[in-house]
C-alpha atoms as a PDB file:
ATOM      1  CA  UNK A   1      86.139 130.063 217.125  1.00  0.00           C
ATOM      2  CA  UNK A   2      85.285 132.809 214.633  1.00  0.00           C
ATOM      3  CA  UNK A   3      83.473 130.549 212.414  1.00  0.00           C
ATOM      4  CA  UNK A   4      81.455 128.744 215.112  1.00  0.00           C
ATOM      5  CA  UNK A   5      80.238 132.334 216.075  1.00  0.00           C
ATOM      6  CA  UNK A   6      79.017 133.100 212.220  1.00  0.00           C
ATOM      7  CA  UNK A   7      77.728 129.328 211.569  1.00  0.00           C
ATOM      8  CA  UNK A   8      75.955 130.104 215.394  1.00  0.00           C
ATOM      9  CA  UNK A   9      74.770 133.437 214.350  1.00  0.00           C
ATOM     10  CA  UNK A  10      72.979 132.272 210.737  1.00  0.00           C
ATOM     11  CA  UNK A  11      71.504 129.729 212.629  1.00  0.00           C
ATOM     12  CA  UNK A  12      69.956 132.166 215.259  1.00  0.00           C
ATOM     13  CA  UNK A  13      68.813 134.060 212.183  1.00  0.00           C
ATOM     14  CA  UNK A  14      66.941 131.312 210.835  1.00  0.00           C
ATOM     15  CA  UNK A  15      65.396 129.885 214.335  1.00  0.00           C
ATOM     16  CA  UNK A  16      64.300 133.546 214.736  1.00  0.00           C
ATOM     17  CA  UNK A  17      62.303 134.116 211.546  1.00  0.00           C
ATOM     18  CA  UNK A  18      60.984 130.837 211.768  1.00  0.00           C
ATOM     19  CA  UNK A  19      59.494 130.856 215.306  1.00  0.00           C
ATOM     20  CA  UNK A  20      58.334 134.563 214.566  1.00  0.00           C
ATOM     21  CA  UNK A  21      56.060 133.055 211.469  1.00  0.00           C
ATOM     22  CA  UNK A  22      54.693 130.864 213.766  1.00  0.00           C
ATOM     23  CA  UNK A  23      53.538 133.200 215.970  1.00  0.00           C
ATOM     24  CA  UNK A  24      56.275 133.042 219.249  1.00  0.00           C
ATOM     25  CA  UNK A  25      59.359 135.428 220.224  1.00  0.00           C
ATOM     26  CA  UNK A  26      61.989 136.337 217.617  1.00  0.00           C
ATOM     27  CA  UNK A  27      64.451 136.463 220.395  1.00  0.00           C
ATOM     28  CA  UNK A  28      63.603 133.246 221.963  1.00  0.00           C
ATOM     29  CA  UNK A  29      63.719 130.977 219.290  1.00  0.00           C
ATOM     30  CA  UNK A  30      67.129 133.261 217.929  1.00  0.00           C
ATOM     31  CA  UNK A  31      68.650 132.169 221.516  1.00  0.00           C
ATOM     32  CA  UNK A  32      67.475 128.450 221.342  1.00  0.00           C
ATOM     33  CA  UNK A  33      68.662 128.329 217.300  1.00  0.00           C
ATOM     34  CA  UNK A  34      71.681 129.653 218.093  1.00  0.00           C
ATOM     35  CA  UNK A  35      73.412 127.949 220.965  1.00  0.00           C
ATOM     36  CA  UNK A  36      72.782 124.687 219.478  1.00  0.00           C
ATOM     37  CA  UNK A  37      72.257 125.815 215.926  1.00  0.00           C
ATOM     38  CA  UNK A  38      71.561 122.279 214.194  1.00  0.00           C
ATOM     39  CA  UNK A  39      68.863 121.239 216.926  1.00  0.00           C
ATOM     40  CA  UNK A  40      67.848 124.664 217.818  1.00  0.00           C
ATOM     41  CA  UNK A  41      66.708 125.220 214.302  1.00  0.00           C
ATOM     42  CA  UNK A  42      65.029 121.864 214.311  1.00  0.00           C
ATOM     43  CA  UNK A  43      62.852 122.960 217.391  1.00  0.00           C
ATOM     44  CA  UNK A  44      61.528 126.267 215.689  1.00  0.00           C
ATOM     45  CA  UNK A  45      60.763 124.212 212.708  1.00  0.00           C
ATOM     46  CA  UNK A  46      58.914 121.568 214.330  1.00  0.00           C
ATOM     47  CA  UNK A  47      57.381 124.059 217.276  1.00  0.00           C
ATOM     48  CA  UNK A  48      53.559 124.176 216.892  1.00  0.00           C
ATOM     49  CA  UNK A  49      51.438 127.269 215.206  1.00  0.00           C
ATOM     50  CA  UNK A  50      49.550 128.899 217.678  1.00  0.00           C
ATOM     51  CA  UNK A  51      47.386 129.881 215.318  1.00  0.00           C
ATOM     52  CA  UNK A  52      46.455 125.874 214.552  1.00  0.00           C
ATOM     53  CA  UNK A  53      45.828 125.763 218.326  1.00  0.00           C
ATOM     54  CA  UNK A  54      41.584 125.236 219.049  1.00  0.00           C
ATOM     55  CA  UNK A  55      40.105 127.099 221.805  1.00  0.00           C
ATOM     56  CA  UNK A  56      37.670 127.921 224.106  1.00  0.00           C
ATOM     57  CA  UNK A  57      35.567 130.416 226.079  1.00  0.00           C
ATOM     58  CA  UNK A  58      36.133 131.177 229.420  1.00  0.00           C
ATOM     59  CA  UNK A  59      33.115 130.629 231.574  1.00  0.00           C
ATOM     60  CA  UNK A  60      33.829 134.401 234.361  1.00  0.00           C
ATOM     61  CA  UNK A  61      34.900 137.151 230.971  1.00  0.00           C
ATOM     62  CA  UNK A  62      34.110 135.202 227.945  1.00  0.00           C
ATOM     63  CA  UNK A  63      37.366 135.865 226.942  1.00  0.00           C
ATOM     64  CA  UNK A  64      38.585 133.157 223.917  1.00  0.00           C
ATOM     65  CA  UNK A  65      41.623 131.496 224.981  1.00  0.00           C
ATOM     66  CA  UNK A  66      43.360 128.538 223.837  1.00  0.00           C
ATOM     67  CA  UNK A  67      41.814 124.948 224.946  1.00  0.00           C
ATOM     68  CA  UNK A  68      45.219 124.300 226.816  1.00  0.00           C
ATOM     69  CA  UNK A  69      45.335 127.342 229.282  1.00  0.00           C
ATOM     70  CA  UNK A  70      44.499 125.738 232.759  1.00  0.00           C
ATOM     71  CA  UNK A  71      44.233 129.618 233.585  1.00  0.00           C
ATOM     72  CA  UNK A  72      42.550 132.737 231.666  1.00  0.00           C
ATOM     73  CA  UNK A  73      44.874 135.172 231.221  1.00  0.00           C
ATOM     74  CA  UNK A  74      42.155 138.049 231.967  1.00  0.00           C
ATOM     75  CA  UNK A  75      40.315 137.147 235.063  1.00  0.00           C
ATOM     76  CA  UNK A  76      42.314 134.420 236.550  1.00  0.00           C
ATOM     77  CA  UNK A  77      39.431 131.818 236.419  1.00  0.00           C
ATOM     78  CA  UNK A  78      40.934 128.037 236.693  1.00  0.00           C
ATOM     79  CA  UNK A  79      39.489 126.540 233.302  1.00  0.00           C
ATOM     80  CA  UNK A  80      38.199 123.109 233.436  1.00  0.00           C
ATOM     81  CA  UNK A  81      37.759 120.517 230.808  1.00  0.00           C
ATOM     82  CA  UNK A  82      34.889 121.485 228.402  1.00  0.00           C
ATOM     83  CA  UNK A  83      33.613 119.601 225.389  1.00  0.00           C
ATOM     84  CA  UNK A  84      32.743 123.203 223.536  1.00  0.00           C
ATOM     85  CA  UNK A  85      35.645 123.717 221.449  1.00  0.00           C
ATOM     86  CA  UNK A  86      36.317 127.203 218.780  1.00  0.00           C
ATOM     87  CA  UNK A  87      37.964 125.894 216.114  1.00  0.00           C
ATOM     88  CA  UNK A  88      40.879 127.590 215.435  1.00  0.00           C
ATOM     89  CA  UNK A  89      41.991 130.891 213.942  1.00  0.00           C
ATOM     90  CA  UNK A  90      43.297 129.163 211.037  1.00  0.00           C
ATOM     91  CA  UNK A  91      40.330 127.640 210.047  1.00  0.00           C
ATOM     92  CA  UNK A  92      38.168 130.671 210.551  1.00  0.00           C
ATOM     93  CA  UNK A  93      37.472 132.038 207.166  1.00  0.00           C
ATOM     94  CA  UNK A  94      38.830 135.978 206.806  1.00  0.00           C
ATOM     95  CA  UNK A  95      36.853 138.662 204.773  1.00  0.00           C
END
């Protein structure tokens, strides 16, 4: 049992740093890694950037939120479909 527990642990290590570079919870993606550490680790390496995710504008604040909220997270407006798309943070050029 001992060196499940290790092998587990490692595992949750790796899930964690991974999903924390791509921009989700350490602890989340240490959980999933680690209590099925093959395909857990899998997940967090396959698991999208949200920072490759386009947005969007939200027509009450003008907050920018990503193009697959059905809700903003500031006002609680229900967000339609909308052909104006922000391209994403990753492809906005930093000075």
């Amino acid at each position: 049992m001992e060196p499940f527990l290790v092998i587990a642990f490692f595992f949750g290590l790796a899930g964690g740093v991974v999903g924390k570079i791509k921009g989700s919870s350490f602890v989340l993606w240490f959980l999933l890694s680690a209590i099925p550490p093959f395909a857990g680790l899998l997940a967090a390496i396959f698991y999208r950037r949200e920072i490759d995710e386009p947005r969007r504008s939200c027509p009450g604040c003008g907050r920018v939120v990503k193009l697959y909220d059905a809700l903003c997270t500031n006002c609680g407006t229900e967000l339609g479909y909308t052909d104006e798309v922000i391209p994403p943070e990753s492809a906005v050029v930093r000075q």
